[in-house]
Protein backbone atom coordinates (compact mmCIF):
# COMPACT_ATOMS: atom_id res chain seq x y z
CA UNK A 1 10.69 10.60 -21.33
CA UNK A 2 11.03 10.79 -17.77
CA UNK A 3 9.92 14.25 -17.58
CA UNK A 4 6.52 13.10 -19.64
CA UNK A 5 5.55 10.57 -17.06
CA UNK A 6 5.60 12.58 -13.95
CA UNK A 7 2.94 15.10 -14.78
CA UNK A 8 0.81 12.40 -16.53
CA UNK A 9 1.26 10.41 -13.35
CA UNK A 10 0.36 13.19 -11.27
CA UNK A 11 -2.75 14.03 -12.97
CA UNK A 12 -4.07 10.52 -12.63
CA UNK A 13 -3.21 10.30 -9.05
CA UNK A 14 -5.13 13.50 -8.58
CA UNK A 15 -8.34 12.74 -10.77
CA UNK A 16 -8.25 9.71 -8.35
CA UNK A 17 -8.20 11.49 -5.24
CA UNK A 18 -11.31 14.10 -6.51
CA UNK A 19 -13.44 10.72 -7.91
CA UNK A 20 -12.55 8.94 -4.23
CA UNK A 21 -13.29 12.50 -2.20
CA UNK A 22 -16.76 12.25 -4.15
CA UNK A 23 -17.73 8.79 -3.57
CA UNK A 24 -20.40 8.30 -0.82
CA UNK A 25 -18.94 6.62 2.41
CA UNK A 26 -20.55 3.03 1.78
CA UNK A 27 -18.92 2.61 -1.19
CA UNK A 28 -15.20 3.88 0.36
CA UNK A 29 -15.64 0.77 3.21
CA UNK A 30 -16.04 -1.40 0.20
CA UNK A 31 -12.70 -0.12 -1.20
CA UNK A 32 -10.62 -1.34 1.85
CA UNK A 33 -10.26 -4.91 0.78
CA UNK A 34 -9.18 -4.08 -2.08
CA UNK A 35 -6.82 -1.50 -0.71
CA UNK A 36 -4.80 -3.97 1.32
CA UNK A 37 -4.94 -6.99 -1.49
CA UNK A 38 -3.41 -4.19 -4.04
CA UNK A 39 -0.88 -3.50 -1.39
CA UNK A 40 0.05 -7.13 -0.30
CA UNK A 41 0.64 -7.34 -4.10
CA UNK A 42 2.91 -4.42 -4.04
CA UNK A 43 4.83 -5.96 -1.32
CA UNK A 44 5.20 -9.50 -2.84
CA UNK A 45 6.65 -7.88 -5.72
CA UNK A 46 8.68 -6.08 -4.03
CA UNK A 47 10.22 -9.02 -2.07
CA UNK A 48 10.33 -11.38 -4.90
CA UNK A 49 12.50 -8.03 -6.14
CA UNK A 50 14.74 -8.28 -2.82
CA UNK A 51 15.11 -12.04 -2.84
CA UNK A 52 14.85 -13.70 -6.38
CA UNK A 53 15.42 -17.00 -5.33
CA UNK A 54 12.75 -17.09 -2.82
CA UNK A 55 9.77 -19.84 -3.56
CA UNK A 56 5.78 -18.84 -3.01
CA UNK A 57 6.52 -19.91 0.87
CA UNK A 58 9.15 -17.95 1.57
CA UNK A 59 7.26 -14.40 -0.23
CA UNK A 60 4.46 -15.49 1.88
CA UNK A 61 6.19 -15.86 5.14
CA UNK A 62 8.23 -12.85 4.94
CA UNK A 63 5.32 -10.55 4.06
CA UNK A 64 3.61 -11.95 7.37
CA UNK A 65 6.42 -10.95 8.81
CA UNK A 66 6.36 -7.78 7.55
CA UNK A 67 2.54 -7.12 8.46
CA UNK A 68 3.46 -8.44 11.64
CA UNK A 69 6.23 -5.88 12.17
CA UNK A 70 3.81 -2.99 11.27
CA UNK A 71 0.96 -4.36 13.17
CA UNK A 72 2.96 -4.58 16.04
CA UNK A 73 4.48 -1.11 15.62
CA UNK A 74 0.89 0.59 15.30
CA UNK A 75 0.18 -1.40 18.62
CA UNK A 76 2.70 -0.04 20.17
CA UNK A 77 2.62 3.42 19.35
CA UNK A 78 5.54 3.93 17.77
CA UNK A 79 4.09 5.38 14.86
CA UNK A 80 1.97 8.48 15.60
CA UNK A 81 0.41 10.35 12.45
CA UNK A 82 2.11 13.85 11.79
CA UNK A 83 -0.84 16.06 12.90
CA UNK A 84 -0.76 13.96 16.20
CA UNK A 85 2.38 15.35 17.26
């Protein structure tokens, strides 16, 4: 089954790359809200996956710590983009 989601998976991803490469810029700086609420879902899940007994509260205040931590990173440097190297 496995093996059937992978290339379906990869298809999608890639007809969503061409229809985002196409897009005209005004509409991509409209996408970046949404881009960060999809992610900050993504990362509640995934901490309400690490710690199960955690209430609303606690998700929320370890995923500001979280963006904290990567905020702060960026800030500093730490993280440089591949080609940057």
């Amino acid at each position: 089954m496995e093996e059937l989601i992978e290339p379906l998976a990869d298809a999608i991803y890639a007809d969503k790359v061409r229809r985002a490469r196409k897009a005209p810029p005004s509409k991509k700086m409209g996408w970046g809200g949404e881009l960060f609420d999809e992610a900050c879902y993504r990362m509640r899940m995934g901490i309400r996956h690490q710690f199960p007994d955690a209430d609303e509260r606690e998700v929320e205040e370890i995923l500001y710590q979280r963006l904290n931590r990567l905020r702060q990173v960026h800030e500093h440097g730490i993280y440089r983009k591949s080609h940057q190297r």
